[in-house]
Protein backbone atom coordinates (compact mmCIF):
# COMPACT_ATOMS: atom_id res chain seq x y z
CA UNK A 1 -6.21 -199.36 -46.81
CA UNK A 2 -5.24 -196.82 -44.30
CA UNK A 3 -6.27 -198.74 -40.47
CA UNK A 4 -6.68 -195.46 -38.71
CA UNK A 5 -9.23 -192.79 -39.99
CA UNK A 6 -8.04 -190.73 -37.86
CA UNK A 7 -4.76 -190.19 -39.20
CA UNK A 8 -6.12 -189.49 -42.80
CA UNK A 9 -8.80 -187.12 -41.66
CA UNK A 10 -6.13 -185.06 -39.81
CA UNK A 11 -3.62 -185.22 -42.74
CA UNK A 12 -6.53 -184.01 -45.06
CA UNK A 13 -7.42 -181.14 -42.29
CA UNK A 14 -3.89 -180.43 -41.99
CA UNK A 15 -3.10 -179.76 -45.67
CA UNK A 16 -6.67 -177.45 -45.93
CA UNK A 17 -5.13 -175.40 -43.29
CA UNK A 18 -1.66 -174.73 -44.82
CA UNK A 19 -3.59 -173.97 -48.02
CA UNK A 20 -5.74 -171.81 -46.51
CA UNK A 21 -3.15 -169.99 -44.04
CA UNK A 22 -0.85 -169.21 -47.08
CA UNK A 23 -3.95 -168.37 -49.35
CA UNK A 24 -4.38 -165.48 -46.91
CA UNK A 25 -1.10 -163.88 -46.02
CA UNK A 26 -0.66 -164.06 -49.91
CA UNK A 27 -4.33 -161.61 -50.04
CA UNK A 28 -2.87 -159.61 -47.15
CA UNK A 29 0.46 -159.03 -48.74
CA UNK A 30 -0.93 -158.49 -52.51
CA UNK A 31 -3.40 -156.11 -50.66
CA UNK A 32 -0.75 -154.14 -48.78
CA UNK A 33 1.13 -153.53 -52.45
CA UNK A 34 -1.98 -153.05 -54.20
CA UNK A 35 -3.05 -150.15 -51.88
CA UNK A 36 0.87 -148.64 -51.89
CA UNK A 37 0.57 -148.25 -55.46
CA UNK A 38 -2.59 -146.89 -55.71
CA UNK A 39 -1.88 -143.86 -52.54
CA UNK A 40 1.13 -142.95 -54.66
CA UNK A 41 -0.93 -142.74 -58.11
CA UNK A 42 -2.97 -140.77 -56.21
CA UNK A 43 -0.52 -138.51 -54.97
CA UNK A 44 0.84 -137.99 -58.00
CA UNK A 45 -2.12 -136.71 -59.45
CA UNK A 46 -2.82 -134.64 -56.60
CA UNK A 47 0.72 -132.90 -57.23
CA UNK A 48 0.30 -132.13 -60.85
CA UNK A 49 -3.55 -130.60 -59.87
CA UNK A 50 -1.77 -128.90 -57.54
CA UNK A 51 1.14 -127.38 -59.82
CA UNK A 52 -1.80 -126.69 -62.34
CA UNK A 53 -4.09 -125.17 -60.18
CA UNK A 54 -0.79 -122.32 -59.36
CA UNK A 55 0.16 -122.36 -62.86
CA UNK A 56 -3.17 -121.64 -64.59
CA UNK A 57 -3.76 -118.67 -62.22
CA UNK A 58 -0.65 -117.51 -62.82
CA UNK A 59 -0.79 -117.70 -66.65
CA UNK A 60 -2.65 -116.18 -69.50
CA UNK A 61 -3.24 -120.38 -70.45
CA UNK A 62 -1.19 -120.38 -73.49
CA UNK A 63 0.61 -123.23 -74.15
CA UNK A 64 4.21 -122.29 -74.00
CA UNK A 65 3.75 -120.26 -70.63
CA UNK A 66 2.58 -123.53 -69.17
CA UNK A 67 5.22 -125.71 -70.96
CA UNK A 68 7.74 -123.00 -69.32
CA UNK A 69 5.58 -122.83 -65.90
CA UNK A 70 5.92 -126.74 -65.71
CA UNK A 71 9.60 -126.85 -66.30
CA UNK A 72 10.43 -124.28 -64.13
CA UNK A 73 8.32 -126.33 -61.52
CA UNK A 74 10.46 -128.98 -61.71
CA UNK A 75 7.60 -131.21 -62.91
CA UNK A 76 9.47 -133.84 -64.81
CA UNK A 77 7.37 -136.16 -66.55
CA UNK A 78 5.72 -132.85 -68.99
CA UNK A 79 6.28 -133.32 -72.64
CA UNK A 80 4.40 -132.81 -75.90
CA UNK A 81 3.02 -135.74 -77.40
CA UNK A 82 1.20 -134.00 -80.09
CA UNK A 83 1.13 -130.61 -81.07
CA UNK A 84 -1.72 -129.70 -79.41
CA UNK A 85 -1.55 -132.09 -76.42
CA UNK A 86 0.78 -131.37 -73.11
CA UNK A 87 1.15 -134.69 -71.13
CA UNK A 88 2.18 -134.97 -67.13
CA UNK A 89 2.36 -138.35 -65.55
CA UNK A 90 -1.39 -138.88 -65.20
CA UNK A 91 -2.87 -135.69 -66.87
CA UNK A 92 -3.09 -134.17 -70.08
CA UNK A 93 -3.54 -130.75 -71.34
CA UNK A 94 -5.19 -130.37 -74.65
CA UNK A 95 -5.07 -126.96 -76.28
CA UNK A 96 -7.45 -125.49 -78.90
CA UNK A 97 -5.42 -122.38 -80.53
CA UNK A 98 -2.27 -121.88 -78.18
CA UNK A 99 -5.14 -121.57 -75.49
CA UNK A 100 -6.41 -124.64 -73.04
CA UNK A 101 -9.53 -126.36 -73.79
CA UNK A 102 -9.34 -129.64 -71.86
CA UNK A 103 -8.07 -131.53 -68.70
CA UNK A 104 -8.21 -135.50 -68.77
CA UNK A 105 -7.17 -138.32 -67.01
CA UNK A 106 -4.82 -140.76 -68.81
CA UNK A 107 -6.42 -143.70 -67.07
C-alpha cells in the first residue's frame, strides 16, 4: 500500500496531463496537414475551371480542340479514359457526339 496519497494522486494527474498535452498537439498538427491538403485540392480545381473557362470560350467544344487546348496549356494530368470521357486531375469532361455535354467532379 502506497503511505502517501499524495504521491499517487499526483502521479495519476501527471500521466492525464502528458496524455492529454500530446493528444492535442497531435489534433493541431493532423489539423495543420489536413487543411494543407485540402487548400491545394482546392486550388487545383480552381486552375483546371480556370483553364476551362478560357478554353471553352475559345473553342467550338469539340473534343479534340479541347484535348489540343489542354495540352497546349500545359495542363498535365488530361487524358482520355474512355472514348467519350476527358479526365483532368479533379474534373472530367464527358462528350455526347465530339461535342461537351457534362462537367463533374471526380470526388
Amino acid at each position: 500500500m502506497i503511505k502517501n496519497k499524495w504521491k499517487l494522486a499526483f502521479w495519476i494527474c501527471f500521466s492525464i496531463s502528458i496524455f492529454i498535452f500530446s493528444f492535442s498537439i497531435y489534433s493541431i498538427i493532423d489539423q495543420g496537414v489536413t487543411l494543407t491538403y485540402m487548400e491545394e485540392g482546392y486550388s487545383e480545381t480552381e486552375n483546371d475551371l480556370l483553364a476551362l473557362s478560357v478554353i471553352i470560350n475559345e473553342t467550338d467544344l469539340s473534343k479534340t480542340q479541347i484535348k489540343k487546348a489542354l495540352l497546349n496549356k500545359n495542363i498535365k494530368e488530361c487524358h482520355d479514359i474512355a472514348e467519350d470521357t476527358i479526365s483532368l486531375e479533379r474534373i472530367q469532361l464527358i462528350f455526347h457526339l465530339d461535342k461537351l455535354n457534362q462537367i463533374k467532379h471526380k470526388y
